[in-house]
N, C-alpha and C. Protein backbone atom coordinates (compact mmCIF):
# COMPACT_ATOMS: atom_id res chain seq x y z
N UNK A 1 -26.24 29.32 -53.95
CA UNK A 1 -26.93 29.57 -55.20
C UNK A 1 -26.18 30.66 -55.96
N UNK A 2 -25.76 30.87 -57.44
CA UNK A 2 -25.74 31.33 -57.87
C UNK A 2 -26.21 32.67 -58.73
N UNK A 3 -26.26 33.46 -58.37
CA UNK A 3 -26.87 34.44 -59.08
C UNK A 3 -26.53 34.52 -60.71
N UNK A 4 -27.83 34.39 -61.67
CA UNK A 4 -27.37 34.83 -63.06
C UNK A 4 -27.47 36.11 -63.39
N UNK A 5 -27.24 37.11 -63.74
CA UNK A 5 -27.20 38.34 -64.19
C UNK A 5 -27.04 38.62 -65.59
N UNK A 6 -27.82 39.84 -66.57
CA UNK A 6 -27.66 40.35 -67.79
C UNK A 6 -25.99 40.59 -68.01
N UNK A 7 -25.37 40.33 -68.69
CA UNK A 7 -24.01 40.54 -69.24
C UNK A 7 -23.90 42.39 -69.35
N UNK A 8 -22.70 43.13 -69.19
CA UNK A 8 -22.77 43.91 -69.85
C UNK A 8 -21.70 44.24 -70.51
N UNK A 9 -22.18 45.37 -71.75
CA UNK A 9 -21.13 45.90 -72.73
C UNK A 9 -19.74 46.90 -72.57
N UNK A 10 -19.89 47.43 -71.92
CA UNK A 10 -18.85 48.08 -71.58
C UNK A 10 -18.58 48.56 -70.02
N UNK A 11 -17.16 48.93 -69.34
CA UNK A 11 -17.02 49.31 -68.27
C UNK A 11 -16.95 50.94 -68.05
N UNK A 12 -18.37 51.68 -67.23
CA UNK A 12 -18.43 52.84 -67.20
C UNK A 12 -17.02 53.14 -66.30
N UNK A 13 -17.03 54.60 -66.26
CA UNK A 13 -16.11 54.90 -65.12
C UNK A 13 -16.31 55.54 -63.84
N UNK A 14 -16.51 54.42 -62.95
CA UNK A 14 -17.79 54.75 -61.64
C UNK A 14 -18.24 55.87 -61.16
N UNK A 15 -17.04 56.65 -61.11
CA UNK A 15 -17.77 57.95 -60.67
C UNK A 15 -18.78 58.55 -61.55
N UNK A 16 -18.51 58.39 -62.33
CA UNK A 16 -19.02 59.27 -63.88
C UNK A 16 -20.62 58.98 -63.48
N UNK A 17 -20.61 57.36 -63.58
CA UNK A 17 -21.95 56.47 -63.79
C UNK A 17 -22.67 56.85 -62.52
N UNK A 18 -22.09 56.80 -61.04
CA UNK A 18 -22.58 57.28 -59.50
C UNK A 18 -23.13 58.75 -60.04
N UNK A 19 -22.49 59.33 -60.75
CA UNK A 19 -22.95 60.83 -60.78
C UNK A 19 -24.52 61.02 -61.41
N UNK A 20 -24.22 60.26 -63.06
CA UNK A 20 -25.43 59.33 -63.90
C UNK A 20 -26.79 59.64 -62.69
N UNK A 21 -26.30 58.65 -61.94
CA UNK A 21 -27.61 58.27 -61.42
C UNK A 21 -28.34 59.46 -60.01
N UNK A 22 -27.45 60.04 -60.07
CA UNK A 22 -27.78 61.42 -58.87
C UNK A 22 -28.28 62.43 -60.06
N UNK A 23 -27.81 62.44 -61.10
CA UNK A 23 -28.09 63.66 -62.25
C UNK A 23 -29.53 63.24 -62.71
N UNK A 24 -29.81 61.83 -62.54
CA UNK A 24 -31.47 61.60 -62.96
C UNK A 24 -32.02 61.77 -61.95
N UNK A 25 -32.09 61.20 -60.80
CA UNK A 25 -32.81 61.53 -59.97
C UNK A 25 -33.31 63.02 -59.66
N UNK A 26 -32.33 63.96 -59.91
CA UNK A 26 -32.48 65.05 -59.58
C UNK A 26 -33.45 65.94 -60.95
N UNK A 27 -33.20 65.23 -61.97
CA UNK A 27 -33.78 65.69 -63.18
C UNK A 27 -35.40 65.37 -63.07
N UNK A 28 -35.51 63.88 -62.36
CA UNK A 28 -36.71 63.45 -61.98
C UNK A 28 -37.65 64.20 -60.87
N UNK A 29 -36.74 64.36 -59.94
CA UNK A 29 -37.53 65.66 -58.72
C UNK A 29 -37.75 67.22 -59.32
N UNK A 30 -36.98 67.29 -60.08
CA UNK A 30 -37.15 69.13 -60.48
C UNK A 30 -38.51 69.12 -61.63
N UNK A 31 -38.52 68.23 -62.66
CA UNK A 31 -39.29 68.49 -63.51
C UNK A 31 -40.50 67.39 -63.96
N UNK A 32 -40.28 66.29 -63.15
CA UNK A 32 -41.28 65.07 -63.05
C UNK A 32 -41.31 64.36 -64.45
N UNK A 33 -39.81 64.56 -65.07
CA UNK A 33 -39.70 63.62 -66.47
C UNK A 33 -38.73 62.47 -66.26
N UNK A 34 -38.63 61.55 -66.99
CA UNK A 34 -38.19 60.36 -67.16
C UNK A 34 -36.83 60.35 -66.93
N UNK A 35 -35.88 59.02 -66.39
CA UNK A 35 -34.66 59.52 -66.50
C UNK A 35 -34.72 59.48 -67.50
N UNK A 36 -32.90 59.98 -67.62
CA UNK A 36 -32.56 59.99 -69.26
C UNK A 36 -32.26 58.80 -69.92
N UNK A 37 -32.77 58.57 -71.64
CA UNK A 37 -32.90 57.99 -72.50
C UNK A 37 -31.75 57.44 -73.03
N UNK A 38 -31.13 58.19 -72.60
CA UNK A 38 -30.01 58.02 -73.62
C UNK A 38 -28.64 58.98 -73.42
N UNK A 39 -27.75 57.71 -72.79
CA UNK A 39 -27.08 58.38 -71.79
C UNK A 39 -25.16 57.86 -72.59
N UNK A 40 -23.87 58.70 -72.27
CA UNK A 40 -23.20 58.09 -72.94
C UNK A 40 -21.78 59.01 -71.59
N UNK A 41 -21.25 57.38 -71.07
CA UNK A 41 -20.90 57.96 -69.91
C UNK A 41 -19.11 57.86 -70.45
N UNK A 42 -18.51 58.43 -69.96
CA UNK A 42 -16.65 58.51 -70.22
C UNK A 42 -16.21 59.10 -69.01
N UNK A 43 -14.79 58.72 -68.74
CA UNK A 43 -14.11 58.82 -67.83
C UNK A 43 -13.60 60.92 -67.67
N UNK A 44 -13.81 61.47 -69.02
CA UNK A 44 -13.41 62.96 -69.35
C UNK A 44 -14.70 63.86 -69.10
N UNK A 45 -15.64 63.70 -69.61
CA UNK A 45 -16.93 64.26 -69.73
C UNK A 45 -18.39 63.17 -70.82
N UNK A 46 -19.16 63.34 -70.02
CA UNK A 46 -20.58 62.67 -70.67
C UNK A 46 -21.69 63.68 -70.69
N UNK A 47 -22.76 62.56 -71.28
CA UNK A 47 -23.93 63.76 -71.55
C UNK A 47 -25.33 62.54 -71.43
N UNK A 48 -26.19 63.49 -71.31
CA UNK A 48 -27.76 62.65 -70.76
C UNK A 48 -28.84 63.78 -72.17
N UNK A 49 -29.65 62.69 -72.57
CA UNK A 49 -30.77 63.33 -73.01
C UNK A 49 -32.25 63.41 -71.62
N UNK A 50 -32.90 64.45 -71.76
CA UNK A 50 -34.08 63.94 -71.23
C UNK A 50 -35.30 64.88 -72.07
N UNK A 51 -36.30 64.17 -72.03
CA UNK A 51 -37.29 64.85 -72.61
C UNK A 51 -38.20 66.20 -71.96
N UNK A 52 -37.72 67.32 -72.47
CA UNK A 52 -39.00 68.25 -71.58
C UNK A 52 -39.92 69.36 -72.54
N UNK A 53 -40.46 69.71 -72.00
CA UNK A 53 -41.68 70.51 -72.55
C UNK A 53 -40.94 71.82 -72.83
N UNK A 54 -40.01 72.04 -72.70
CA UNK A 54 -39.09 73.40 -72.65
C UNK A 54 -37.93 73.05 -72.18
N UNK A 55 -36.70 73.80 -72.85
CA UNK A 55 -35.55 74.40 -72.00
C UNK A 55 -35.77 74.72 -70.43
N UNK A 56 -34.73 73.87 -69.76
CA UNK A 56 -34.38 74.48 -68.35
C UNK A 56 -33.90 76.32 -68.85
N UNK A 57 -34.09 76.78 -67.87
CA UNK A 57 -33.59 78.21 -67.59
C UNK A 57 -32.46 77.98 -67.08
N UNK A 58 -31.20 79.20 -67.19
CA UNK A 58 -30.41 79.20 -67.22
C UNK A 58 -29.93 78.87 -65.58
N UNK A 59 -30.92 79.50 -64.70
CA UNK A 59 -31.65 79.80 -63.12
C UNK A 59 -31.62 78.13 -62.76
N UNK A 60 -32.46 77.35 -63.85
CA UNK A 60 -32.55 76.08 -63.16
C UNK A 60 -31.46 75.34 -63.64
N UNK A 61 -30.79 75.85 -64.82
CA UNK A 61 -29.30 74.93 -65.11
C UNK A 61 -28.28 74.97 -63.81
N UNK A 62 -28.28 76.21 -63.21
CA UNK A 62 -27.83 76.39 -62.24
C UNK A 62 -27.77 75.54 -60.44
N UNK A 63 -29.34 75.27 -60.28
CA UNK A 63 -30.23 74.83 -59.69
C UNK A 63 -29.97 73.02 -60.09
N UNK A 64 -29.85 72.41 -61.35
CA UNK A 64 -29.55 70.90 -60.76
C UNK A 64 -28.21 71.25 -60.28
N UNK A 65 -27.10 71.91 -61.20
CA UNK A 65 -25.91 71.68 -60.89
C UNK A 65 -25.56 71.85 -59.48
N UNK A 66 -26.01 72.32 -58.94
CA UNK A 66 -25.90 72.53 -57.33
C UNK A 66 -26.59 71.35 -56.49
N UNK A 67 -27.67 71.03 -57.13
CA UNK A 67 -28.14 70.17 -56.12
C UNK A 67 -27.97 68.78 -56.42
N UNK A 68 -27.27 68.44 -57.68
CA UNK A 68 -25.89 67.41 -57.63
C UNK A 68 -24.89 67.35 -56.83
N UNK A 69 -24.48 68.60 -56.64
CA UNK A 69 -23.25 68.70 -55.78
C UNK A 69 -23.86 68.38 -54.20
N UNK A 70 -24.74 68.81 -54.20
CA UNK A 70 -25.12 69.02 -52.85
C UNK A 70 -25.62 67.32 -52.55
N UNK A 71 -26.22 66.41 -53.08
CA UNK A 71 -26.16 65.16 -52.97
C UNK A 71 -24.58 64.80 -52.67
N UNK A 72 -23.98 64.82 -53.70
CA UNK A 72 -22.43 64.26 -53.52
C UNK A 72 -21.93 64.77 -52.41
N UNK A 73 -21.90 65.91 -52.01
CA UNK A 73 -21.63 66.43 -51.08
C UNK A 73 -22.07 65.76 -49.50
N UNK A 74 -22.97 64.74 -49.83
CA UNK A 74 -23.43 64.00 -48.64
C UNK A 74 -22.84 63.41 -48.47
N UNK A 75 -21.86 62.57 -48.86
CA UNK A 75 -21.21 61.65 -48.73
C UNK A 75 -22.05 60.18 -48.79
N UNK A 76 -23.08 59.87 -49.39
CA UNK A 76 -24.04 58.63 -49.06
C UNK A 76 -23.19 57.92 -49.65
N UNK A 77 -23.78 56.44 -49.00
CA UNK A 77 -23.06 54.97 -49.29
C UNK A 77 -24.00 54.79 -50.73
N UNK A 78 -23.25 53.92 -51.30
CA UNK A 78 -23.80 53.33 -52.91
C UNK A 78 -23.92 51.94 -52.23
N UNK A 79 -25.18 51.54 -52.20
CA UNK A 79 -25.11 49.73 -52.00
C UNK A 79 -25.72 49.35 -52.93
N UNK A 80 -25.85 47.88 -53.11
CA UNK A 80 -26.46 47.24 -54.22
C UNK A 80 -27.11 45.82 -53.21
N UNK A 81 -28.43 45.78 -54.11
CA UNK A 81 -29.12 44.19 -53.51
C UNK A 81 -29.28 43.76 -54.95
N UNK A 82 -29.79 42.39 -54.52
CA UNK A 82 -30.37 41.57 -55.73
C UNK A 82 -31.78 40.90 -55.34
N UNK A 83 -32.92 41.31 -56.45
CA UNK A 83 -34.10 41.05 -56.13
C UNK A 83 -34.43 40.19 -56.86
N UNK A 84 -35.85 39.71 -57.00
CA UNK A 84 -36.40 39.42 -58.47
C UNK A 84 -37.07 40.08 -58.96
N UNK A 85 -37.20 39.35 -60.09
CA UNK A 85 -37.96 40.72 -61.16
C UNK A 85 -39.53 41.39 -60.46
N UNK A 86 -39.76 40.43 -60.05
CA UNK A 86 -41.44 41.40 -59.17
C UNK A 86 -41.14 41.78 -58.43
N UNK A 87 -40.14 41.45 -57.22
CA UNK A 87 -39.89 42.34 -56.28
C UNK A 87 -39.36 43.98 -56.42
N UNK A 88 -38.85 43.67 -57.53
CA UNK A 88 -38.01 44.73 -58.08
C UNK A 88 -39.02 45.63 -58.52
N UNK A 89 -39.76 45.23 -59.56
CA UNK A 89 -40.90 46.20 -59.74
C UNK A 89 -42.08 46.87 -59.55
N UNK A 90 -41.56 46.73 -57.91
CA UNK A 90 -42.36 46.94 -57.07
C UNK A 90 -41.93 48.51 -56.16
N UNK A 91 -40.61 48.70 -56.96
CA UNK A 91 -39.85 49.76 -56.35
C UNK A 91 -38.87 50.85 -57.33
N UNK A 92 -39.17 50.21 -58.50
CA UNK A 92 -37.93 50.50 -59.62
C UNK A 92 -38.91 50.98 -60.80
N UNK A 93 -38.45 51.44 -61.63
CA UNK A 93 -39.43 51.24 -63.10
C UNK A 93 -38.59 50.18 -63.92
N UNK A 94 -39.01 49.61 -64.46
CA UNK A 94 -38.43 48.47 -65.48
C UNK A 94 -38.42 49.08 -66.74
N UNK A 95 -39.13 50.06 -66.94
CA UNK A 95 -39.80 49.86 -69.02
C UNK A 95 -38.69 49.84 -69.72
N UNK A 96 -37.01 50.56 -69.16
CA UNK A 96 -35.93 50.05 -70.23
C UNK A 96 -35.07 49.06 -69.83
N UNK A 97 -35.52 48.13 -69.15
CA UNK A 97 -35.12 46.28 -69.23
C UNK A 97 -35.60 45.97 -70.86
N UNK A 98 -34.32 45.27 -70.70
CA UNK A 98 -34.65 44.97 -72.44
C UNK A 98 -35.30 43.00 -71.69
N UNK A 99 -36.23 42.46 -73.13
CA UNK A 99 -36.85 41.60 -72.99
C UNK A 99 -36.49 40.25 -72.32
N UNK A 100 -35.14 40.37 -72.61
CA UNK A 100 -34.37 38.93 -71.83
C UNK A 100 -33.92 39.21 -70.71
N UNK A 101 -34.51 40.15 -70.24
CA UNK A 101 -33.88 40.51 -68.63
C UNK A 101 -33.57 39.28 -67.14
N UNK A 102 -32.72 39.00 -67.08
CA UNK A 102 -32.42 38.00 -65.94
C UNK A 102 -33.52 38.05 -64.72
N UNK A 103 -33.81 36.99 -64.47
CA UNK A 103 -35.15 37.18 -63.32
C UNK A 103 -34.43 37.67 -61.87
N UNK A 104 -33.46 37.58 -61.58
CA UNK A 104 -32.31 38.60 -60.66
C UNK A 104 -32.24 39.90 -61.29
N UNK A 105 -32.57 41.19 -60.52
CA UNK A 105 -31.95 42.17 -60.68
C UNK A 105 -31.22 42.47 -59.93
N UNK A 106 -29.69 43.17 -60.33
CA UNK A 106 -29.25 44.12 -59.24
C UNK A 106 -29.80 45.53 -58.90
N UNK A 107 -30.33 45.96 -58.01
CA UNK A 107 -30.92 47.48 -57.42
C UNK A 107 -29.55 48.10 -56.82
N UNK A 108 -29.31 49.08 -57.14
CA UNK A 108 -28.45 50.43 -57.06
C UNK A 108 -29.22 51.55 -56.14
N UNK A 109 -28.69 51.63 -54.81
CA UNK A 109 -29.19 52.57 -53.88
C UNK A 109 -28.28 53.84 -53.90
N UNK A 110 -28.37 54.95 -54.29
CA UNK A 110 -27.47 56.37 -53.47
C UNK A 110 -28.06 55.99 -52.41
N UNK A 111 -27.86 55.87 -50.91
CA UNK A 111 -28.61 56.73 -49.80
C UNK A 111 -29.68 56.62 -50.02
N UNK A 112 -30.25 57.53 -49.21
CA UNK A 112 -31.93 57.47 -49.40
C UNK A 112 -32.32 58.67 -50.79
N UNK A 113 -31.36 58.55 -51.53
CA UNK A 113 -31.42 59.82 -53.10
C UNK A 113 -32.02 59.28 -53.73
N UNK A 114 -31.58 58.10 -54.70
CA UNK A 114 -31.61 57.24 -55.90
C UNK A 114 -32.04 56.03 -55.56
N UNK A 115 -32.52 55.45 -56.44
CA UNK A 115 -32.50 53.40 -56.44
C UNK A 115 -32.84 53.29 -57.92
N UNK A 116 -32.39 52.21 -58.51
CA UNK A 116 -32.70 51.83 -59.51
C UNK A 116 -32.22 50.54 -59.82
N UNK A 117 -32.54 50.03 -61.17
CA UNK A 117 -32.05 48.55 -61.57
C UNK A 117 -31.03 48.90 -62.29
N UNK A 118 -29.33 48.10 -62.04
CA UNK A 118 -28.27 48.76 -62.74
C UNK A 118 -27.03 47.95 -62.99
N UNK A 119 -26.93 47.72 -63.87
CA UNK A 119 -25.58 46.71 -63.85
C UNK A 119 -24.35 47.15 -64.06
N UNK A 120 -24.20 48.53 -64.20
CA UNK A 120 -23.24 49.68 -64.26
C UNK A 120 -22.26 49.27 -63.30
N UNK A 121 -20.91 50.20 -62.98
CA UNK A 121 -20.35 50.34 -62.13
C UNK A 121 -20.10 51.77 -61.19
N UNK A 122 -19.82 51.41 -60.15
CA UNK A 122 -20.29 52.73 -58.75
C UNK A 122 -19.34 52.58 -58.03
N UNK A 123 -19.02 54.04 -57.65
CA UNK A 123 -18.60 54.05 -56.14
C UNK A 123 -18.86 53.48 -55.34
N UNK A 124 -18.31 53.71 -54.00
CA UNK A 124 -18.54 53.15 -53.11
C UNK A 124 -19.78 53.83 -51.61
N UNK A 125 -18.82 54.84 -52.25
CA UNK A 125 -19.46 56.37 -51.48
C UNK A 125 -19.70 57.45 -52.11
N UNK A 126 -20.47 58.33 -51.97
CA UNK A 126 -20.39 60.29 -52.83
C UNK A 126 -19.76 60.42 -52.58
N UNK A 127 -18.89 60.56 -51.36
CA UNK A 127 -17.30 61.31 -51.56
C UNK A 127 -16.19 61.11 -52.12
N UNK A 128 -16.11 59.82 -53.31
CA UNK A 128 -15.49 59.48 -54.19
C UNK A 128 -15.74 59.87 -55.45
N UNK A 129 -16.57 60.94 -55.83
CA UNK A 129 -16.97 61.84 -56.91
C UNK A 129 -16.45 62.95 -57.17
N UNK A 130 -16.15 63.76 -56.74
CA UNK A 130 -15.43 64.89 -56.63
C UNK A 130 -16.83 65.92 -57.19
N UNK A 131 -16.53 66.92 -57.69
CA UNK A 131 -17.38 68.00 -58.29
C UNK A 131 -17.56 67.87 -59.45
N UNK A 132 -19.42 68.11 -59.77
CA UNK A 132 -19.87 68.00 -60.79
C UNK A 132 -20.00 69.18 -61.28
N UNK A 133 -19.98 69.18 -62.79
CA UNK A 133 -19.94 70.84 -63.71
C UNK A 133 -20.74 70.32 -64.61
N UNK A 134 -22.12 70.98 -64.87
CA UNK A 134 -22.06 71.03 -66.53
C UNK A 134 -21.42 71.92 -67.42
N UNK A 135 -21.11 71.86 -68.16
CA UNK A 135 -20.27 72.16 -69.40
C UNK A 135 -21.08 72.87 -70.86
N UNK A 136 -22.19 71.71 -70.80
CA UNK A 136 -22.99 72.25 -72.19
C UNK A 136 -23.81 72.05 -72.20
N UNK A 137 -25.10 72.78 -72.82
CA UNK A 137 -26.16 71.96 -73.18
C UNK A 137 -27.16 72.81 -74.05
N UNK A 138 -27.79 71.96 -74.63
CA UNK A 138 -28.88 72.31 -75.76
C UNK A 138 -30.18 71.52 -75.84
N UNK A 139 -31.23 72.30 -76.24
CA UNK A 139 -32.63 71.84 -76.36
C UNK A 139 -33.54 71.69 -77.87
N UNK A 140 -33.80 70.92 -78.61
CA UNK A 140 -34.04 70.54 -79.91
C UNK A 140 -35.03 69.74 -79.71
N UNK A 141 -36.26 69.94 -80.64
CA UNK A 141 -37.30 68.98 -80.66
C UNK A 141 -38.10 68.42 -79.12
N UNK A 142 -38.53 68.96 -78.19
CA UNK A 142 -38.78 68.36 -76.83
C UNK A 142 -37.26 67.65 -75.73
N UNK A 143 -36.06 67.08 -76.30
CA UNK A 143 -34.83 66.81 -75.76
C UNK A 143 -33.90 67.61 -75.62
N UNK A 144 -33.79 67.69 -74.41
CA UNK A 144 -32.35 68.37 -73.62
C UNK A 144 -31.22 67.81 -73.50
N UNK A 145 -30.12 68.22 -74.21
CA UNK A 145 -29.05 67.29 -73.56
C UNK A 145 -27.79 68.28 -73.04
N UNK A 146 -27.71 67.70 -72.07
CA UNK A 146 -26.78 67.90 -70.91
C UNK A 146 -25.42 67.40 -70.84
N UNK A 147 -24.08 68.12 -71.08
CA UNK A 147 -22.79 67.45 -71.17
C UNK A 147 -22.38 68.18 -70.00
N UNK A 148 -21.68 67.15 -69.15
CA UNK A 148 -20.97 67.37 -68.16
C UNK A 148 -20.13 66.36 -67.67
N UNK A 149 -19.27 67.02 -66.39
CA UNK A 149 -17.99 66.91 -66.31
C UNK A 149 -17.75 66.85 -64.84
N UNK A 150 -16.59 66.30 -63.97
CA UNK A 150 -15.97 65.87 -62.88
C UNK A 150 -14.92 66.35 -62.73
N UNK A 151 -14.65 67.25 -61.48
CA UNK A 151 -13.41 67.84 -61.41
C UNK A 151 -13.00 67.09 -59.89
């Protein structure tokens, strides 16, 4: 059988995107907000919006950046399954599947860190990431955005 899958638009640059998805999760455990909205990944440096009630402190800017590293630093495997759409949302959030979503999803595991629905591209492992930095960031209107970087 064939699997059909959503097409996608462009090719991230895996590490970048592996990082993506450790930088939400971790955004998701520290402050219990959404991943980010609106995300714009490059092979040099990218950046994530997320919505919060306040500025991180400088204390907790400190605080993901470390405990990014400290994920990557695990070395976890990146695997991928393919579900269907109920199975899937039974473990994932869906709400930014856009409407024509393929009744196959692919799920994106870090380890026991992350999972999500993702048609991106990934490592293989965290230890193919190297070190994460943020670089910049600013808070406007309830959104934070976060630019950072891979050394």
């Amino acid at each position: 059988m064939e699997l059909e899958l959503n097409g996608h638009n462009k090719q991230e640059y895996p590490p970048m995107h592996t990082t993506e998805h450790i930088l939400n999760q971790t955004m998701v455990r520290m402050f219990g907000c959404a991943r980010s909205k609106n995300t714009h990944i490059e092979r040099k440096k990218s950046k994530a919006d997320y919505f919060l009630s306040q500025s991180p402190t400088p204390e907790q800017v400190q605080t993901i950046e470390a405990g990014v590293n400290e994920i990557i630093g695990r070395h976890l495997p990146v695997s991928e399954e393919f579900l269907p759409v109920s199975a899937a949302a039974e473990i994932v959030d869906l709400s930014k599947l856009p409407d024509n979503v393929s009744e196959t999803l692919r799920i994106v595991r870090v380890g026991d860190y992350d999972v999500c629905a993702c048609i991106g591209s990934h490592v293989g492992n965290t230890s193919e990431i190297g070190r994460f930095e943020i670089i910049s960031h600013d808070f406007s209107d309830g959104r934070w955005r976060v630019r950072f970087k891979l050394w």
